[in-house]
N, C-alpha and C. Protein backbone atom coordinates (compact mmCIF):
# COMPACT_ATOMS: atom_id res chain seq x y z
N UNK A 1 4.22 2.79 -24.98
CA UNK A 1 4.79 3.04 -23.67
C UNK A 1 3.96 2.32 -22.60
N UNK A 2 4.34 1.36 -21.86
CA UNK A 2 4.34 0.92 -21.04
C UNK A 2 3.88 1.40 -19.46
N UNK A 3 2.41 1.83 -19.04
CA UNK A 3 1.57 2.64 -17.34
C UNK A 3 2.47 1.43 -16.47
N UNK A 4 2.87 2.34 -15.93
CA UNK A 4 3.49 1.82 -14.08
C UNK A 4 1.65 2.49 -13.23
N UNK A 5 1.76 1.33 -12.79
CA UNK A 5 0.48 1.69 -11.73
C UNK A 5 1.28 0.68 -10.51
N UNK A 6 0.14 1.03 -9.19
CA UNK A 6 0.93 0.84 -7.83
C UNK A 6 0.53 -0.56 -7.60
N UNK A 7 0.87 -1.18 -6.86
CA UNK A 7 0.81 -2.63 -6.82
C UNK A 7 -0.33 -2.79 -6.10
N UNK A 8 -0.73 -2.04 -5.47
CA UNK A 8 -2.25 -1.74 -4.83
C UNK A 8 -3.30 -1.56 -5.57
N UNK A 9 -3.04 -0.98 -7.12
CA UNK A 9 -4.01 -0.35 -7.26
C UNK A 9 -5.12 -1.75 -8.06
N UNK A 10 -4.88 -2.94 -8.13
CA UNK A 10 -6.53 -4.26 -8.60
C UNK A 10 -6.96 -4.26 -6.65
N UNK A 11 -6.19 -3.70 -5.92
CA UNK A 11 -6.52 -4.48 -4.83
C UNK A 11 -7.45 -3.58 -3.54
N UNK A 12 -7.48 -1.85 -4.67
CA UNK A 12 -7.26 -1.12 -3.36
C UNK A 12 -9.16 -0.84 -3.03
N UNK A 13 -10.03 -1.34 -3.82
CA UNK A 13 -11.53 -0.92 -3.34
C UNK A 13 -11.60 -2.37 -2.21
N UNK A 14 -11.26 -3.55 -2.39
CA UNK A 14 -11.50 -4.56 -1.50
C UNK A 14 -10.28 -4.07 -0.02
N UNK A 15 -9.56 -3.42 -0.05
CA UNK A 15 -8.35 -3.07 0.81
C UNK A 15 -8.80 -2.04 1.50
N UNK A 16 -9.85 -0.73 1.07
CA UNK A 16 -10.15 0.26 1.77
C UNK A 16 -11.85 0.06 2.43
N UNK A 17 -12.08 -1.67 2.39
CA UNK A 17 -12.94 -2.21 3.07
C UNK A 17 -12.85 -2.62 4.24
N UNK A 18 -11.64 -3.14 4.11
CA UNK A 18 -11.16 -3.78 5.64
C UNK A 18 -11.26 -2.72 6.51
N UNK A 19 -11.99 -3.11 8.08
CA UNK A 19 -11.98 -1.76 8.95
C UNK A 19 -10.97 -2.43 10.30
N UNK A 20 -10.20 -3.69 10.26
CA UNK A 20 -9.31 -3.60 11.17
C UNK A 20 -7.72 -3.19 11.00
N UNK A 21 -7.39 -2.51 11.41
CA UNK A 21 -5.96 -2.40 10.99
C UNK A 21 -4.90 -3.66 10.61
N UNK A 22 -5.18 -4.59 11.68
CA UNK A 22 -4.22 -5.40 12.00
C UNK A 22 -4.61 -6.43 10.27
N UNK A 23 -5.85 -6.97 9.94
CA UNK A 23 -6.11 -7.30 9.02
C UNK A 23 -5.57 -6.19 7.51
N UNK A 24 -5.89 -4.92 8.10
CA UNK A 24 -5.61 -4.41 6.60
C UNK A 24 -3.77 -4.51 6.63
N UNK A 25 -3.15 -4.41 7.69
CA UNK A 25 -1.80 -4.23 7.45
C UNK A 25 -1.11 -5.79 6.87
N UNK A 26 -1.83 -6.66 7.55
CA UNK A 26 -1.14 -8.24 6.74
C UNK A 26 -1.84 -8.76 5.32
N UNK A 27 -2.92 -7.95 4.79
CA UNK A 27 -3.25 -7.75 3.44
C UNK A 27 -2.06 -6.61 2.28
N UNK A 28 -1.88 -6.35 3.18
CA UNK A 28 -0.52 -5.39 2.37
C UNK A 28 0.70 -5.90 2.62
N UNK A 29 0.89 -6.42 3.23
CA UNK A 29 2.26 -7.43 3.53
C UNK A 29 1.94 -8.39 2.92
N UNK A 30 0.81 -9.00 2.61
CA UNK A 30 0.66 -10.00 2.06
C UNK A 30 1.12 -9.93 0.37
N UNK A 31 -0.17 -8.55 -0.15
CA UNK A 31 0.37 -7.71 -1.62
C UNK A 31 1.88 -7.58 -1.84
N UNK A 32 2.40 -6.99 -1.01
CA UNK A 32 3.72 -6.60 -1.19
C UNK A 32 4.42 -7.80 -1.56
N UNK A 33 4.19 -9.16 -0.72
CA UNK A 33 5.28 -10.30 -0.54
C UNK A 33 5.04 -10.93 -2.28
N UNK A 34 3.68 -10.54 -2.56
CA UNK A 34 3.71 -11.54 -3.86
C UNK A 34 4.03 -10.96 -5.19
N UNK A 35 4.30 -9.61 -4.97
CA UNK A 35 4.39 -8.66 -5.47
C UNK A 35 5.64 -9.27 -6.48
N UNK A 36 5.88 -8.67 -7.99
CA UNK A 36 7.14 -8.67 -8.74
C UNK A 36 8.05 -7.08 -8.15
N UNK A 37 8.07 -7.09 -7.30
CA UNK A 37 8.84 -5.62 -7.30
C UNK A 37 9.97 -5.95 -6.82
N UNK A 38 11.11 -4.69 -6.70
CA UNK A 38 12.41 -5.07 -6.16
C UNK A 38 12.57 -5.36 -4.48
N UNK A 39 12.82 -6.12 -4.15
CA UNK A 39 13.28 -6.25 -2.65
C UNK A 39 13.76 -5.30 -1.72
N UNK A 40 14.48 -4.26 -2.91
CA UNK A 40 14.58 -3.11 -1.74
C UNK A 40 13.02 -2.35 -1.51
N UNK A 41 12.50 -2.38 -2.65
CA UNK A 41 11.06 -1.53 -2.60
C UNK A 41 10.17 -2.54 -1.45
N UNK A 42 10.18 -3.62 -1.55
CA UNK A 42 9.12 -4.67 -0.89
C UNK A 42 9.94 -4.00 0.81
N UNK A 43 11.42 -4.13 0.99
CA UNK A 43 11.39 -3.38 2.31
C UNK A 43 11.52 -2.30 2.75
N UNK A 44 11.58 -1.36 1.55
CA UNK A 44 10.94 -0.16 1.86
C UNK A 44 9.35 0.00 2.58
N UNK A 45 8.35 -0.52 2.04
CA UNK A 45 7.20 -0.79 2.20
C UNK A 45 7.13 -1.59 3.75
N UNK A 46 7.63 -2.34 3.89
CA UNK A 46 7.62 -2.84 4.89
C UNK A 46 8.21 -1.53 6.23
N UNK A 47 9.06 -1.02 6.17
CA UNK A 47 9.70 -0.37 6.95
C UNK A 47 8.33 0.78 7.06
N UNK A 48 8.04 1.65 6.21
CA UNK A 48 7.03 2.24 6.08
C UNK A 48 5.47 1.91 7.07
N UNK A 49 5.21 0.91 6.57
CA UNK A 49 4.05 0.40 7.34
C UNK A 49 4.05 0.37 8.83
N UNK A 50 5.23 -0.17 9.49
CA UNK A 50 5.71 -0.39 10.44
C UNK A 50 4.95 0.61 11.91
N UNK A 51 5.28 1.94 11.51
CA UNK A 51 4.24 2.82 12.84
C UNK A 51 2.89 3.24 12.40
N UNK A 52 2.42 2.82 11.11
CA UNK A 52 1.00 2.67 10.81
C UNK A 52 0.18 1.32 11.36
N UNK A 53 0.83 0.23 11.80
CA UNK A 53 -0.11 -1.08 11.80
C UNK A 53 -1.04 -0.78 12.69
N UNK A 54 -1.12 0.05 13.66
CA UNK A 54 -2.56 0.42 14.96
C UNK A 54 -3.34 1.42 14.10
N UNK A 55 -3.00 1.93 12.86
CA UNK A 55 -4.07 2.89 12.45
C UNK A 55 -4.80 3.44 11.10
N UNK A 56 -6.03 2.99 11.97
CA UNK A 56 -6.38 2.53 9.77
C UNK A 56 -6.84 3.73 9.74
N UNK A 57 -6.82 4.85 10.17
CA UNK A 57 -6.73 5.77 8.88
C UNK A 57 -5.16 6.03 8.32
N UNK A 58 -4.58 6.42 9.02
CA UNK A 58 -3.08 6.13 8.41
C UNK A 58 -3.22 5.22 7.15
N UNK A 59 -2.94 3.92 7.84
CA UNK A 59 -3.30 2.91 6.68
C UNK A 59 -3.57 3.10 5.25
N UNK A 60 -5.12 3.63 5.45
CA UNK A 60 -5.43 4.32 4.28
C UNK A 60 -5.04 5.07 3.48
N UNK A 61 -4.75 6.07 4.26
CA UNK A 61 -3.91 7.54 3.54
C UNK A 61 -2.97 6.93 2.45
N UNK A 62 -2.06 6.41 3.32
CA UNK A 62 -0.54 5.67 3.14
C UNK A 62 -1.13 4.96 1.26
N UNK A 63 -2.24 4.40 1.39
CA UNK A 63 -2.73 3.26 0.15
C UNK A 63 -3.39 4.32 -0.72
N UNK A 64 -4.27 5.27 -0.69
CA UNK A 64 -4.83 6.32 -1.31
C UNK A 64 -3.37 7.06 -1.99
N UNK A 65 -2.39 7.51 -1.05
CA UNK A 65 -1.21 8.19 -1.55
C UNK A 65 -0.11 7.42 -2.37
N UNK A 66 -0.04 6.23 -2.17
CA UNK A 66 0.60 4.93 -2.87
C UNK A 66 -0.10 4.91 -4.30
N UNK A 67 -1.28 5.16 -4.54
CA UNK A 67 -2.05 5.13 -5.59
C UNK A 67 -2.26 6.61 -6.21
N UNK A 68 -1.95 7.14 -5.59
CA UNK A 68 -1.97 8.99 -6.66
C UNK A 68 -0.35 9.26 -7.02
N UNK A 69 0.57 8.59 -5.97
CA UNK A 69 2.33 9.34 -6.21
C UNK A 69 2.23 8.59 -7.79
N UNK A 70 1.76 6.93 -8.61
CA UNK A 70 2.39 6.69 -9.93
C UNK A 70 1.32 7.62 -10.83
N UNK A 71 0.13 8.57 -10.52
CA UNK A 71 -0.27 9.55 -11.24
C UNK A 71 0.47 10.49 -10.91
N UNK A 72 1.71 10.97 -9.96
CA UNK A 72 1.90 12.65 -10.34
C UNK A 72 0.88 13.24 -8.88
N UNK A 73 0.16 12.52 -8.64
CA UNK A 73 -0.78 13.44 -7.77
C UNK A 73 -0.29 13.19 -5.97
N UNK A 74 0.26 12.48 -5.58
CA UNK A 74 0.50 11.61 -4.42
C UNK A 74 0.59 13.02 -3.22
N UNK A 75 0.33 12.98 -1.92
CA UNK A 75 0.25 14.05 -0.96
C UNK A 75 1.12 13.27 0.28
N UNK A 76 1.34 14.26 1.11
CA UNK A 76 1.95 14.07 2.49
C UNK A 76 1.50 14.28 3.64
């Protein structure tokens, strides 16, 4: 059987380094764009991000919770 993990997750200790928002949000737009995922998911993600780009803790959360929802564990 085949682990689904988040498309974040090779990227997310260099990603929860970045301390500007504006940088961490076009590093995830960036992930997302090169991403194999479906187009609706890539603008899901996009739509999502959207009233987070001024705030890196948001930011974070958003990438911490992106990375626990394909364990089962993900919060709100």
């Amino acid at each position: 059987m085949k682990t689904i993990t988040s498309i974040f997750y090779n990227h997310y200790n260099s990603l929860m380094e970045i301390s500007e928002p504006s940088v961490l949000t076009e590093e995830i737009k960036n992930i997302t764009k090169n991403s194999i995922i479906k187009d609706t998911d890539k603008r899901k993600i996009a739509y999502q991000l959207e009233p987070l780009k001024d705030n890196l803790s948001k930011l974070q959360k958003y990438l911490t919770n992106s990375m626990l929802t394909y364990q089962g564990l993900g919060v709100k």
